[in-house]
Protein backbone atom coordinates (compact mmCIF):
# COMPACT_ATOMS: atom_id res chain seq x y z
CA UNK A 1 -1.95 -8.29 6.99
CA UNK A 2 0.41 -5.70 6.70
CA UNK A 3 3.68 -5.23 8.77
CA UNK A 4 4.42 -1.20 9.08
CA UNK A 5 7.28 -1.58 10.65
CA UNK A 6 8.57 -3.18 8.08
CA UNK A 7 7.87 -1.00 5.69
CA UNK A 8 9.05 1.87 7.49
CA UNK A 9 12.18 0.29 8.21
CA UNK A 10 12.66 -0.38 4.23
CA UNK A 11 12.19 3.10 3.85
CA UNK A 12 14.65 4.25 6.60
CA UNK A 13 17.31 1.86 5.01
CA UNK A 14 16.79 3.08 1.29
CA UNK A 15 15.24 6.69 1.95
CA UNK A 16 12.14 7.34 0.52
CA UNK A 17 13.06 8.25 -3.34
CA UNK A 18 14.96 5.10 -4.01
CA UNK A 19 11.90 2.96 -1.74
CA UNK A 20 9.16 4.06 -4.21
CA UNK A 21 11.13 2.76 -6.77
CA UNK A 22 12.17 -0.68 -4.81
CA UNK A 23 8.57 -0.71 -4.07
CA UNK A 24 7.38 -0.64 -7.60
CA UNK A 25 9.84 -3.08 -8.68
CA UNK A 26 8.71 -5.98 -5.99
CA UNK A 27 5.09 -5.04 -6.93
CA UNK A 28 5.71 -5.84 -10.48
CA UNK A 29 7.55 -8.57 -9.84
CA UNK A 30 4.89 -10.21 -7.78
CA UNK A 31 2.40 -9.27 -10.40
CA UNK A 32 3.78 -10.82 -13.20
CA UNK A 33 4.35 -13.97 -11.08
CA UNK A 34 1.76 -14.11 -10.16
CA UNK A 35 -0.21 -13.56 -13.64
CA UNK A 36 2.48 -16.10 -15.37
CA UNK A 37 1.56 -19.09 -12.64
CA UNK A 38 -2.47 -18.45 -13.02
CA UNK A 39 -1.82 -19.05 -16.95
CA UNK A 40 0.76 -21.72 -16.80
CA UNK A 41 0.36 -24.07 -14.14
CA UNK A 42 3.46 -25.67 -15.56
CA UNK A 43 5.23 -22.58 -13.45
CA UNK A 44 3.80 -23.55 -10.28
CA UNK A 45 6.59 -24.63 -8.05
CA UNK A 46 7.96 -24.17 -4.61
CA UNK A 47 10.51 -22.13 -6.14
CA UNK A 48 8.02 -19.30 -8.08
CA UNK A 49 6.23 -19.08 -4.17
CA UNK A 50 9.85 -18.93 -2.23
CA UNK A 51 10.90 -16.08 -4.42
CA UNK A 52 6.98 -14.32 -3.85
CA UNK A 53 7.13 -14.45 -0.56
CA UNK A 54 10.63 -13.21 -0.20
CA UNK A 55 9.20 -10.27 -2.08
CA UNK A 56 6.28 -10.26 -0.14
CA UNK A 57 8.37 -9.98 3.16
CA UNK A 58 10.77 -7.02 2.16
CA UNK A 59 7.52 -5.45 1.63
CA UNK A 60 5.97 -6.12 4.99
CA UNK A 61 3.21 -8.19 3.25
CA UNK A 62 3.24 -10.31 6.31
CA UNK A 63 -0.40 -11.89 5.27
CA UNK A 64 0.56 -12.19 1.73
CA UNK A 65 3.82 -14.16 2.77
CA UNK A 66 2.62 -16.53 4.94
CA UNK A 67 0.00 -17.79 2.12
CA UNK A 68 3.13 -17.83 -0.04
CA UNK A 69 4.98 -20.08 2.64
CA UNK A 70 1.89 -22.41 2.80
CA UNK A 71 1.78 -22.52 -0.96
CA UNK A 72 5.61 -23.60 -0.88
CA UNK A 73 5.03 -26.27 1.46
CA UNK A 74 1.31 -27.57 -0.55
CA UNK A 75 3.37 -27.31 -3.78
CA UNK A 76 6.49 -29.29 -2.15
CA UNK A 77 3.69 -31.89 -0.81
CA UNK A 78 2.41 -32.17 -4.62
CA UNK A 79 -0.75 -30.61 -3.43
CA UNK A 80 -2.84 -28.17 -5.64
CA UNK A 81 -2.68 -24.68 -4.94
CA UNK A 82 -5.04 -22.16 -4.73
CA UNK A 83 -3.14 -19.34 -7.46
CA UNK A 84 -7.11 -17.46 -7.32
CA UNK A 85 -6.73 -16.78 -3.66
CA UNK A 86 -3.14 -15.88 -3.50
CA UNK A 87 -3.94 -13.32 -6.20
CA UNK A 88 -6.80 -12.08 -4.33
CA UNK A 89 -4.67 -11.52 -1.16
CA UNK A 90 -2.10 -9.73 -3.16
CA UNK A 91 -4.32 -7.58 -4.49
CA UNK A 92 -6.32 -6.81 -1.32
CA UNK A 93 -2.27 -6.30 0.79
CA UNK A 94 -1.48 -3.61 -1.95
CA UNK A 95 -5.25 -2.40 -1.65
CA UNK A 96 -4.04 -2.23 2.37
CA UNK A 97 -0.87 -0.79 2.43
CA UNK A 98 -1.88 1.66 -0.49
CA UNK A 99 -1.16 4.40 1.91
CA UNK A 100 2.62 2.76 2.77
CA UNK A 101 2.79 2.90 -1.36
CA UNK A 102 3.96 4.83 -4.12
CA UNK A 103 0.76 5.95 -5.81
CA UNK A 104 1.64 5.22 -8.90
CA UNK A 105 2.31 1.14 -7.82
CA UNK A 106 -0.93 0.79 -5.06
């Protein structure tokens, strides 16, 4: 679910100060994304996923990504998407990487 070594290489590349703060951003981010396409479905389109998982994939949320990528494709295919689940696996990557995480943003 969660890539380490991805995280860890964020962190080498940024140093630890300015990654809690990159780390807090992309949370956010993907939270308020996320919130804004569960009460608009008129905001659910490939583009909104592309730009989660891109987040999602800085932050090593390697589970959390691909469900984004699928969620591109189903929303590129005019399929429904499941918004419930992909906030549920957010939720339950941050809940898994909470010790990768600034505390104040797991």
């Amino acid at each position: 679910m969660i890539d380490r070594a991805r995280l860890a290489e964020l962190k080498h590349e940024i140093g630890d100060e300015d990654f809690d703060e990159v780390a807090e951003i992309f949370l956010e981010e993907m939270s308020e994304t996320l919130d804004a396409l569960a009460a608009n479905p008129l905001l659910v389109t490939p583009a909104a996923f592309h730009g989660l998982r891109g987040s999602a994939s800085n932050l090593g949320f390697a589970g959390f990504a691909a469900a984004c990528s699928e969620a591109e494709k189903q929303c590129q295919a005019g399929d429904a998407v499941d918004i419930a689940a992909l906030v549920a696996l957010f939720h339950a990557s941050v809940e898994a990487a909470a010790d990768d995480l600034p505390a104040q943003a797991a």
